[in-house]
N, C-alpha and C. Protein backbone atom coordinates (compact mmCIF):
# COMPACT_ATOMS: atom_id res chain seq x y z
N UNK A 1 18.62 -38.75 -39.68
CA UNK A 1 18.56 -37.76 -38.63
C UNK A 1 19.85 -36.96 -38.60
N UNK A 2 19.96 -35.80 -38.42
CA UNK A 2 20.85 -34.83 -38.31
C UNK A 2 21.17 -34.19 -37.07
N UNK A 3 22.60 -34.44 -37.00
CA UNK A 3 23.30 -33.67 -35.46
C UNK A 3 23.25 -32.25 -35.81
N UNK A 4 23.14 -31.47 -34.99
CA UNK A 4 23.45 -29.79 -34.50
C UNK A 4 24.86 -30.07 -34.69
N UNK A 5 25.35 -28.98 -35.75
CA UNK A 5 26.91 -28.62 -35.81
C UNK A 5 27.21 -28.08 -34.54
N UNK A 6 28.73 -27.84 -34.57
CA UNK A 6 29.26 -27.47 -33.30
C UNK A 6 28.68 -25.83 -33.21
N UNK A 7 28.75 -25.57 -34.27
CA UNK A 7 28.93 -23.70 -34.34
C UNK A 7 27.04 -23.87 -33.81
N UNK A 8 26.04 -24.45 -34.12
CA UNK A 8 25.14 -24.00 -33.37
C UNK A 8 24.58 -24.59 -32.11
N UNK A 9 25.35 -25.55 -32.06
CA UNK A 9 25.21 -25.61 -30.79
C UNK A 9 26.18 -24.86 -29.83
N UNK A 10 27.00 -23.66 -29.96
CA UNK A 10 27.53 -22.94 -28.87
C UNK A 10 27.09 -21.65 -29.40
N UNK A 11 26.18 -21.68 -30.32
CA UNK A 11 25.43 -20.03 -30.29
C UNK A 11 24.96 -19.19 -29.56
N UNK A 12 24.91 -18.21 -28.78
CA UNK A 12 24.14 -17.36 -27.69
C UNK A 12 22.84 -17.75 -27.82
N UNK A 13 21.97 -17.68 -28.87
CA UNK A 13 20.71 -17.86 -29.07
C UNK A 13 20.29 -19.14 -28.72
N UNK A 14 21.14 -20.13 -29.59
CA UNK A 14 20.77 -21.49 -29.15
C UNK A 14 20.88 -22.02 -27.70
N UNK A 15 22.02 -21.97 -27.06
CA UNK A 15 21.83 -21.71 -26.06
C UNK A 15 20.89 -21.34 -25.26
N UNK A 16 21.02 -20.16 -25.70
CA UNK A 16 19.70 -19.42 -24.02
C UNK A 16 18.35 -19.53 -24.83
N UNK A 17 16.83 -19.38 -24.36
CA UNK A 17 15.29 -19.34 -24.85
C UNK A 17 15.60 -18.10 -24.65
N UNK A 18 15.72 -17.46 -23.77
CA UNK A 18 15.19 -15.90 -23.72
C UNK A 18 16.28 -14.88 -24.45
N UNK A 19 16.77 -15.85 -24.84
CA UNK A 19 17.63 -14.41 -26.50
C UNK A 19 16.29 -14.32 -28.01
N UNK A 20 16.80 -13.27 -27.50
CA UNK A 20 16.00 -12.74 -29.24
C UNK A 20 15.19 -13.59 -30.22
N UNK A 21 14.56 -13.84 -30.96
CA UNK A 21 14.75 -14.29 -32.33
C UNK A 21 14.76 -13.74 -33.40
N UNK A 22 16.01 -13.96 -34.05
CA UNK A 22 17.03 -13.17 -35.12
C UNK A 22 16.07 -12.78 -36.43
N UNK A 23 15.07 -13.46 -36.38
CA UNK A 23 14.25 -13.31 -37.99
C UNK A 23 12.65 -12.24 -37.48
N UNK A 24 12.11 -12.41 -36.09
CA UNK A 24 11.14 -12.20 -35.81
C UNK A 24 11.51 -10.34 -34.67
N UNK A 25 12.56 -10.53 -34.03
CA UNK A 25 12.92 -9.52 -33.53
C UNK A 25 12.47 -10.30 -32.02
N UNK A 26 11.47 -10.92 -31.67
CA UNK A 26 10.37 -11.03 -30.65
C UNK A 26 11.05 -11.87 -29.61
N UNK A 27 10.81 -11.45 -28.13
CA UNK A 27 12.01 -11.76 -26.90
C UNK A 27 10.95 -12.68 -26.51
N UNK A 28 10.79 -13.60 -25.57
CA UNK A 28 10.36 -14.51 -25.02
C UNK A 28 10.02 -13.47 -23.33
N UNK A 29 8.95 -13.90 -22.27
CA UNK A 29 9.29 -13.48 -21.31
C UNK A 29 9.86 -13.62 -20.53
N UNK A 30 11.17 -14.26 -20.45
CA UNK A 30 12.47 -13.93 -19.45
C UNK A 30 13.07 -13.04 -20.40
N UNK A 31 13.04 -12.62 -21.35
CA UNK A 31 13.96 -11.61 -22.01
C UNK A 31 13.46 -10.35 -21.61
N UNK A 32 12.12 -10.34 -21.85
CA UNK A 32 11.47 -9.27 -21.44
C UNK A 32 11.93 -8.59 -19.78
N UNK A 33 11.72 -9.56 -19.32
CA UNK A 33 11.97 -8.86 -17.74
C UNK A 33 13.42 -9.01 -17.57
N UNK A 34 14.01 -8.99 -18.37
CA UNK A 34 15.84 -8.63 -17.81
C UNK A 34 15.90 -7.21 -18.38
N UNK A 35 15.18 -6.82 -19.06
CA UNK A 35 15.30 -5.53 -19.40
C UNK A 35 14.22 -4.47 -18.62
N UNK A 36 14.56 -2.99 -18.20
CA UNK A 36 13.99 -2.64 -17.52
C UNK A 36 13.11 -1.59 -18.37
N UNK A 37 12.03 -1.37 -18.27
CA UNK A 37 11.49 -0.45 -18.67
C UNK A 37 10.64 0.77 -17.51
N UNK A 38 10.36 1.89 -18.54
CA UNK A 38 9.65 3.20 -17.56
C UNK A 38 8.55 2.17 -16.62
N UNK A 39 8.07 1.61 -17.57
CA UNK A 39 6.64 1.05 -16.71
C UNK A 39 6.63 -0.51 -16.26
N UNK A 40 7.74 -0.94 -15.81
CA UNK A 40 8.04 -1.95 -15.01
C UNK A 40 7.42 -1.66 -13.69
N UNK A 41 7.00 -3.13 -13.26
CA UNK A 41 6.49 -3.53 -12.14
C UNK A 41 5.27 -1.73 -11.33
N UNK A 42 4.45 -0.85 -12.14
CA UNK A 42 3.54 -0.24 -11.78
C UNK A 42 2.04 -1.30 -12.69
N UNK A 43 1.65 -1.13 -11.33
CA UNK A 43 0.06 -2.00 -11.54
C UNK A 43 -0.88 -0.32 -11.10
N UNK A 44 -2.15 -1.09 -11.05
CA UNK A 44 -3.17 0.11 -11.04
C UNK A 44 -3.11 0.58 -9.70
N UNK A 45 -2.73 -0.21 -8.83
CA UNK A 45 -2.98 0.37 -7.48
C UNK A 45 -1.79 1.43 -7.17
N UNK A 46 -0.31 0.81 -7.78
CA UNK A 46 0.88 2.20 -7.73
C UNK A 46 0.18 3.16 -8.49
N UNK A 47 -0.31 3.15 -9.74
CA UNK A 47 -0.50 4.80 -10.62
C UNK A 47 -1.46 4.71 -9.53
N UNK A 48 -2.62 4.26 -9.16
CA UNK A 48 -3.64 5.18 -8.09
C UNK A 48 -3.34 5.91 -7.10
N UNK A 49 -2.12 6.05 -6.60
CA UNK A 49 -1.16 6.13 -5.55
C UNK A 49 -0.56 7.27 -6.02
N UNK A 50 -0.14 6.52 -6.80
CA UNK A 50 0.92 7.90 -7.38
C UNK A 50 -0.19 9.16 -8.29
N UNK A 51 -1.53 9.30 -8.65
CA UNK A 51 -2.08 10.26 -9.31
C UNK A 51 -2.50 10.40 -7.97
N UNK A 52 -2.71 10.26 -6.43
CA UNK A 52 -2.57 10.37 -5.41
C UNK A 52 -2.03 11.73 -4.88
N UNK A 53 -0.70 11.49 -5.13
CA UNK A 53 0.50 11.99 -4.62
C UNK A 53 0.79 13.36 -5.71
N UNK A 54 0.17 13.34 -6.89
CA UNK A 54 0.11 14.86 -7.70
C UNK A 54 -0.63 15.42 -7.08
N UNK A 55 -1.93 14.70 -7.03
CA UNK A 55 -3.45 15.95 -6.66
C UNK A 55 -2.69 16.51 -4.97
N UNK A 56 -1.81 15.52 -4.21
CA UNK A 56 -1.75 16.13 -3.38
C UNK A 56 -0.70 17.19 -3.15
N UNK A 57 0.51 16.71 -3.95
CA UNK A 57 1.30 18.22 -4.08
C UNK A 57 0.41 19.22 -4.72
N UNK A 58 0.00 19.44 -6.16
CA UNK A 58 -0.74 20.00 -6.73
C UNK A 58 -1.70 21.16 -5.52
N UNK A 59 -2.69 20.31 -4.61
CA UNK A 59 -3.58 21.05 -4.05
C UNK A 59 -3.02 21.51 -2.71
N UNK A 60 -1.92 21.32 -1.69
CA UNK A 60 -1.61 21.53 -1.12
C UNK A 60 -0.45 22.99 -1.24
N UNK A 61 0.20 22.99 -2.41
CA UNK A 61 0.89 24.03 -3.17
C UNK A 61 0.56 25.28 -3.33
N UNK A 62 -0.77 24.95 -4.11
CA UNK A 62 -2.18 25.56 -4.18
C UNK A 62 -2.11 26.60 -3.39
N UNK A 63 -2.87 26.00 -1.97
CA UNK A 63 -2.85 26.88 -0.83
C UNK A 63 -1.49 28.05 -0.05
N UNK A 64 -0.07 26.71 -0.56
CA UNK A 64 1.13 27.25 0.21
C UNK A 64 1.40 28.61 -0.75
N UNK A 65 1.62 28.54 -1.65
CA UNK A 65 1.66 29.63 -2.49
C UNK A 65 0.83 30.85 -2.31
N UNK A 66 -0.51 30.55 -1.93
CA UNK A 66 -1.53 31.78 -1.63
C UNK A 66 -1.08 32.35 -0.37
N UNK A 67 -0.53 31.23 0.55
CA UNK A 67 -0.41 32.01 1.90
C UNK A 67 0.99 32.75 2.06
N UNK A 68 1.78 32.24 1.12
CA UNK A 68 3.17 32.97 0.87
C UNK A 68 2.47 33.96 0.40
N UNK A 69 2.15 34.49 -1.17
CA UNK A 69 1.97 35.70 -1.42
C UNK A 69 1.34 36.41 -0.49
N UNK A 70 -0.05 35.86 0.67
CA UNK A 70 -0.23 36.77 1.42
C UNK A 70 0.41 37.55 2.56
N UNK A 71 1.55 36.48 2.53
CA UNK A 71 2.38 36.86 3.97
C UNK A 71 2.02 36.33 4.83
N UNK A 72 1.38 35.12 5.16
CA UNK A 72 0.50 34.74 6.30
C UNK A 72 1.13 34.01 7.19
N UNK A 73 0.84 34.09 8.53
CA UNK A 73 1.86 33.49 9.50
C UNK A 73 1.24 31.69 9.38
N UNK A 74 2.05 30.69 8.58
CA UNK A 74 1.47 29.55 8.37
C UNK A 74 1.10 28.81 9.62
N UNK A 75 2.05 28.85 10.37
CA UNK A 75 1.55 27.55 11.65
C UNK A 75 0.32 28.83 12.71
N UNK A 76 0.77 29.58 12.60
CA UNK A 76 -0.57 30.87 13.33
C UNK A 76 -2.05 30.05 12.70
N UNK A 77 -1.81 30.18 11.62
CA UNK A 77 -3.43 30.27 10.94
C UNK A 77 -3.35 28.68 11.15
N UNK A 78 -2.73 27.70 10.98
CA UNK A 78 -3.07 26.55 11.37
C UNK A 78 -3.59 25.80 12.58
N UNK A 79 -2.69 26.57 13.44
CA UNK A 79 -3.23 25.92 15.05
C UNK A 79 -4.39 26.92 15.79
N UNK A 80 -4.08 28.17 15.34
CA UNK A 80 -4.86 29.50 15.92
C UNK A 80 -5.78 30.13 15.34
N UNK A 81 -6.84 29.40 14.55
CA UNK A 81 -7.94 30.04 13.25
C UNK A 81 -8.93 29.43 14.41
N UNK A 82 -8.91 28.65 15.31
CA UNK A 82 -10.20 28.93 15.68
C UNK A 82 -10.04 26.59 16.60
N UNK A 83 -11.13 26.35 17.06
CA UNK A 83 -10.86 25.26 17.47
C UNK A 83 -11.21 24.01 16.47
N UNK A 84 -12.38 24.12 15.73
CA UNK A 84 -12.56 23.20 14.52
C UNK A 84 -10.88 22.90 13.67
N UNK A 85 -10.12 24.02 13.63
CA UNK A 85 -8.52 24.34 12.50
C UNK A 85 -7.60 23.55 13.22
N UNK A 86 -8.14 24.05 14.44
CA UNK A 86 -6.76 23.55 15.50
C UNK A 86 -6.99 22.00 15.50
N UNK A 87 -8.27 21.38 15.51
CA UNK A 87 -8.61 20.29 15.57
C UNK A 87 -7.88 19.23 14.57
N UNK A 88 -8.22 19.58 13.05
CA UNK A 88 -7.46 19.04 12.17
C UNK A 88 -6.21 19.49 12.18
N UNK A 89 -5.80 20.38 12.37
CA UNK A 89 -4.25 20.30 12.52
C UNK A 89 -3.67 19.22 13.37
N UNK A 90 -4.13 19.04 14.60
CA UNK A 90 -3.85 18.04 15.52
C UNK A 90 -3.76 16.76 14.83
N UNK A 91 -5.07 16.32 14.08
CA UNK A 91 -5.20 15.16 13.62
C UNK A 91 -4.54 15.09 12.46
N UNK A 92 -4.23 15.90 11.72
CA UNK A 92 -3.03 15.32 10.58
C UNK A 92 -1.77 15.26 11.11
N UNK A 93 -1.38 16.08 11.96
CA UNK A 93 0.15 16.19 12.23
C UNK A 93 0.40 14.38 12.76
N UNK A 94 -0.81 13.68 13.98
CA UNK A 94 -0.88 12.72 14.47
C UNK A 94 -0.55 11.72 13.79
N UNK A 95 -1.14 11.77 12.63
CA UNK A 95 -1.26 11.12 11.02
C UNK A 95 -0.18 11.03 10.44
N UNK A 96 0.17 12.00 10.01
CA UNK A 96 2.13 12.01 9.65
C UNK A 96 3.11 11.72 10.30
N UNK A 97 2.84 11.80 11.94
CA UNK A 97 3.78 10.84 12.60
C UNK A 97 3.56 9.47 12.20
N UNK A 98 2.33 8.99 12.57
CA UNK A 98 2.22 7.50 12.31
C UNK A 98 2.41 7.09 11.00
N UNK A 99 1.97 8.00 9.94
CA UNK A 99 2.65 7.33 8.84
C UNK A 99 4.17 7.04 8.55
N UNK A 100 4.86 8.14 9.11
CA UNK A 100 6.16 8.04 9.09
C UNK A 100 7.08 6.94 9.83
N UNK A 101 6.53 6.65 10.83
CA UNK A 101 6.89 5.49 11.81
C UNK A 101 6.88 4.21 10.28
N UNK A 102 5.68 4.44 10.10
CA UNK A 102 5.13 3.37 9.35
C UNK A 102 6.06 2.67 7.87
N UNK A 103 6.17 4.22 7.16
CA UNK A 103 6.94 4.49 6.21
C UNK A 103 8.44 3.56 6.70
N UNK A 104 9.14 4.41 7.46
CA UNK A 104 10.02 3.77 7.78
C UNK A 104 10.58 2.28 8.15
N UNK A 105 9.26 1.66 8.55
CA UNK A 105 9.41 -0.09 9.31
C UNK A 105 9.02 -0.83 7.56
N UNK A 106 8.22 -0.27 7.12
CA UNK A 106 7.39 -0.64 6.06
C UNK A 106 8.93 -0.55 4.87
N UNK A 107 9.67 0.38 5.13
CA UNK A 107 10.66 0.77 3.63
C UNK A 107 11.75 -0.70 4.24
N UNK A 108 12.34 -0.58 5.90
CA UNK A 108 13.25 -1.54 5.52
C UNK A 108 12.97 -3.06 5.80
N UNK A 109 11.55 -3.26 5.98
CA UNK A 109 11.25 -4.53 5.61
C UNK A 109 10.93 -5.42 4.34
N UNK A 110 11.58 -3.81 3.60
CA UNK A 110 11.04 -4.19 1.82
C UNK A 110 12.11 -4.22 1.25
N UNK A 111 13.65 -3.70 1.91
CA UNK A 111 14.69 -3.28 1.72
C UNK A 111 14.69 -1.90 0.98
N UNK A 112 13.60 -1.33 0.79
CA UNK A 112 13.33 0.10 0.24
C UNK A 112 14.66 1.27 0.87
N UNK A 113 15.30 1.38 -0.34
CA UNK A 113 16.63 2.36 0.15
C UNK A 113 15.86 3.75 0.21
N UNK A 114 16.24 4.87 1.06
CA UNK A 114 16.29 6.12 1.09
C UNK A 114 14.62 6.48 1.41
N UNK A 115 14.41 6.10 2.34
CA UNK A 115 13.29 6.02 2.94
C UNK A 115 13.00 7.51 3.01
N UNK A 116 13.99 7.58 4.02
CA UNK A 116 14.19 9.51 5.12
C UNK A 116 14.11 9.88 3.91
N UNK A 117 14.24 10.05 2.68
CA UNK A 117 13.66 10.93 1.42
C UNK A 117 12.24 11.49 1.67
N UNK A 118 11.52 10.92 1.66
CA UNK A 118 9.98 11.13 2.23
C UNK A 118 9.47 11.69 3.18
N UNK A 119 10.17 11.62 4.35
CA UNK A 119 10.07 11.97 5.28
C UNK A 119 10.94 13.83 5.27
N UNK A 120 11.57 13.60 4.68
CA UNK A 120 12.70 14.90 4.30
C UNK A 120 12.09 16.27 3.71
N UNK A 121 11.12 15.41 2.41
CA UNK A 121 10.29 16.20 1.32
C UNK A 121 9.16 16.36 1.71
N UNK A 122 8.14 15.15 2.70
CA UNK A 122 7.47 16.08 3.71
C UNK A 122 7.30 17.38 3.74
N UNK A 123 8.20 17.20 4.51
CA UNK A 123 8.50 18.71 5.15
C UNK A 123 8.89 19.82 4.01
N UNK A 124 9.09 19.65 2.91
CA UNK A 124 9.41 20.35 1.85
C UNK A 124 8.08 20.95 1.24
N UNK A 125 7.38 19.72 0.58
CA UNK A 125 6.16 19.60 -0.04
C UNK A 125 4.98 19.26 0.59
N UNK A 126 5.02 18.30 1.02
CA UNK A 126 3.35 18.04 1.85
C UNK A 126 3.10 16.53 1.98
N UNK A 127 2.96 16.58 3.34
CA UNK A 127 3.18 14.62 3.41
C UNK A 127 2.08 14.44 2.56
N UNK A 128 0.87 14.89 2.39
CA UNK A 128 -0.38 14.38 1.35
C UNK A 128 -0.02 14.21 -0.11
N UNK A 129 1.78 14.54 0.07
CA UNK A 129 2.45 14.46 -1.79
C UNK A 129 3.46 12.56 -1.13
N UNK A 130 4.25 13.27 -0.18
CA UNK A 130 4.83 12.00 0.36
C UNK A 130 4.07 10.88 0.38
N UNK A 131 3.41 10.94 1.19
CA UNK A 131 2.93 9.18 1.54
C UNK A 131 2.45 8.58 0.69
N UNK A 132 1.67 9.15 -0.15
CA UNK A 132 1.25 8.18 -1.62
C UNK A 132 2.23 7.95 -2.34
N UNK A 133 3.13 8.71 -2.84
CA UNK A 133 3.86 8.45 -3.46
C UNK A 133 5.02 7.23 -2.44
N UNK A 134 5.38 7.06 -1.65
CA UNK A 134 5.68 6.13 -0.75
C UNK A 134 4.89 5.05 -1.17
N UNK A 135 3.66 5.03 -1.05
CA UNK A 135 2.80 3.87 -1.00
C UNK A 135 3.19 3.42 -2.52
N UNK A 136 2.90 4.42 -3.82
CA UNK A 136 3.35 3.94 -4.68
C UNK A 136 4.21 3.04 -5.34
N UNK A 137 5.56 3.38 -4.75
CA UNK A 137 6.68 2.86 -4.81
C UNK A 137 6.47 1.69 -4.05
N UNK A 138 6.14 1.49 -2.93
CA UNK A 138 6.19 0.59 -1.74
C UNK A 138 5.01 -1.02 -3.25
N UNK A 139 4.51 -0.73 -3.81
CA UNK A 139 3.29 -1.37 -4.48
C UNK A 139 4.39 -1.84 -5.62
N UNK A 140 5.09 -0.74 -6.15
CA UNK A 140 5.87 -1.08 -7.13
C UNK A 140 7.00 -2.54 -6.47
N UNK A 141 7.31 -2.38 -5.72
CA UNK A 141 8.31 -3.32 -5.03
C UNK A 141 7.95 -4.42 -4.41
N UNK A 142 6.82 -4.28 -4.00
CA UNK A 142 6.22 -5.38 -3.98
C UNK A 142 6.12 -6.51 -5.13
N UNK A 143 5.06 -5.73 -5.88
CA UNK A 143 5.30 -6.58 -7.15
C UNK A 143 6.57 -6.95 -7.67
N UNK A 144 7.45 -6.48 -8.04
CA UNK A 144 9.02 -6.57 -8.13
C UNK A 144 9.56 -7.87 -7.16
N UNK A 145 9.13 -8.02 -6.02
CA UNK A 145 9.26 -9.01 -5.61
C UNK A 145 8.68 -10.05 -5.61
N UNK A 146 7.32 -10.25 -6.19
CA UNK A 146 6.32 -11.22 -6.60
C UNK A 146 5.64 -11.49 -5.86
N UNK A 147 5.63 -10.47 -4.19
CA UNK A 147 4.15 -10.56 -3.64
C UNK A 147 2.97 -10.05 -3.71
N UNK A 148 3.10 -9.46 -4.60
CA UNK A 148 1.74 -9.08 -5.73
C UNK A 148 1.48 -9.36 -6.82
N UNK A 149 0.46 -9.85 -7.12
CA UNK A 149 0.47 -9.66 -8.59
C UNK A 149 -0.05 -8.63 -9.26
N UNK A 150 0.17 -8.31 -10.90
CA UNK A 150 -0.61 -7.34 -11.36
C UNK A 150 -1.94 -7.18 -11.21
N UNK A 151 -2.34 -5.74 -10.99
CA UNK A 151 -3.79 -5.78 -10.45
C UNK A 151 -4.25 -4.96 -11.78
């Protein structure tokens, strides 16, 4: 029977499982997850979220752009087109408060930094771009923390 020389037994490799292997290239999975990649911790329900959060900048843009080139008085035609307009206006604005409440309790119980980002760009872009994309992230971190699993 044969002892491990000194030199491999204080090798990095020998040592640790999740180093490399030098002949195969191929990491073990703790190697894998010390390294970060683009598509770390997104499952189907973040991209659903997040192709979410395009269609909704995308289609909301859409409109903002038409009513810029027309010149149109935006919150006029929103609250003042008639009572069905005014109606949904009411009920989304209601909506974006509560999501935002939500957003916010929801980001620092996740430790989610830079919450007010969302809330910020809102108002920039279109909470129907925000909140999914929120939710997205919020799915991503989850998993990241291992109370999800991949879906």
């Amino acid at each position: 029977m044969t002892e491990p020389t000194e030199s491999s037994a204080s090798s990095p490799s020998a040592a640790s499982p999740a180093a490399p292997s030098p002949d195969l290239g191929v990491t073990s999975p703790t190697a894998a997850r010390q390294h970060p990649s683009i598509l770390r911790h997104w499952n189907a329900t973040a991209i659903t979220f997040a192709v979410l959060a395009i269609a909704g900048l995308v289609g909301t843009w859409a409109f903002n752009v038409l009513a810029i080139v027309q010149l149109r008085d935006f919150l006029g035609d929103w609250f003042g087109s008639g009572p069905a307009v005014s109606s949904l206006g009411v009920d989304l604005f209601v909506v974006a408060i509560a999501g935002c409440i939500l957003l916010i309790i929801e980001a620092r119980r996740l430790g989610m930094k830079r919450a007010w980002l969302y809330i910020v760009l809102s108002g920039i872009t279109a909470f129907a771009f925000t909140f999914p994309l929120f939710l997205a992230m919020r799915e991503r971190r989850l998993v990241e923390l291992g109370r999800v699993g991949p879906r």
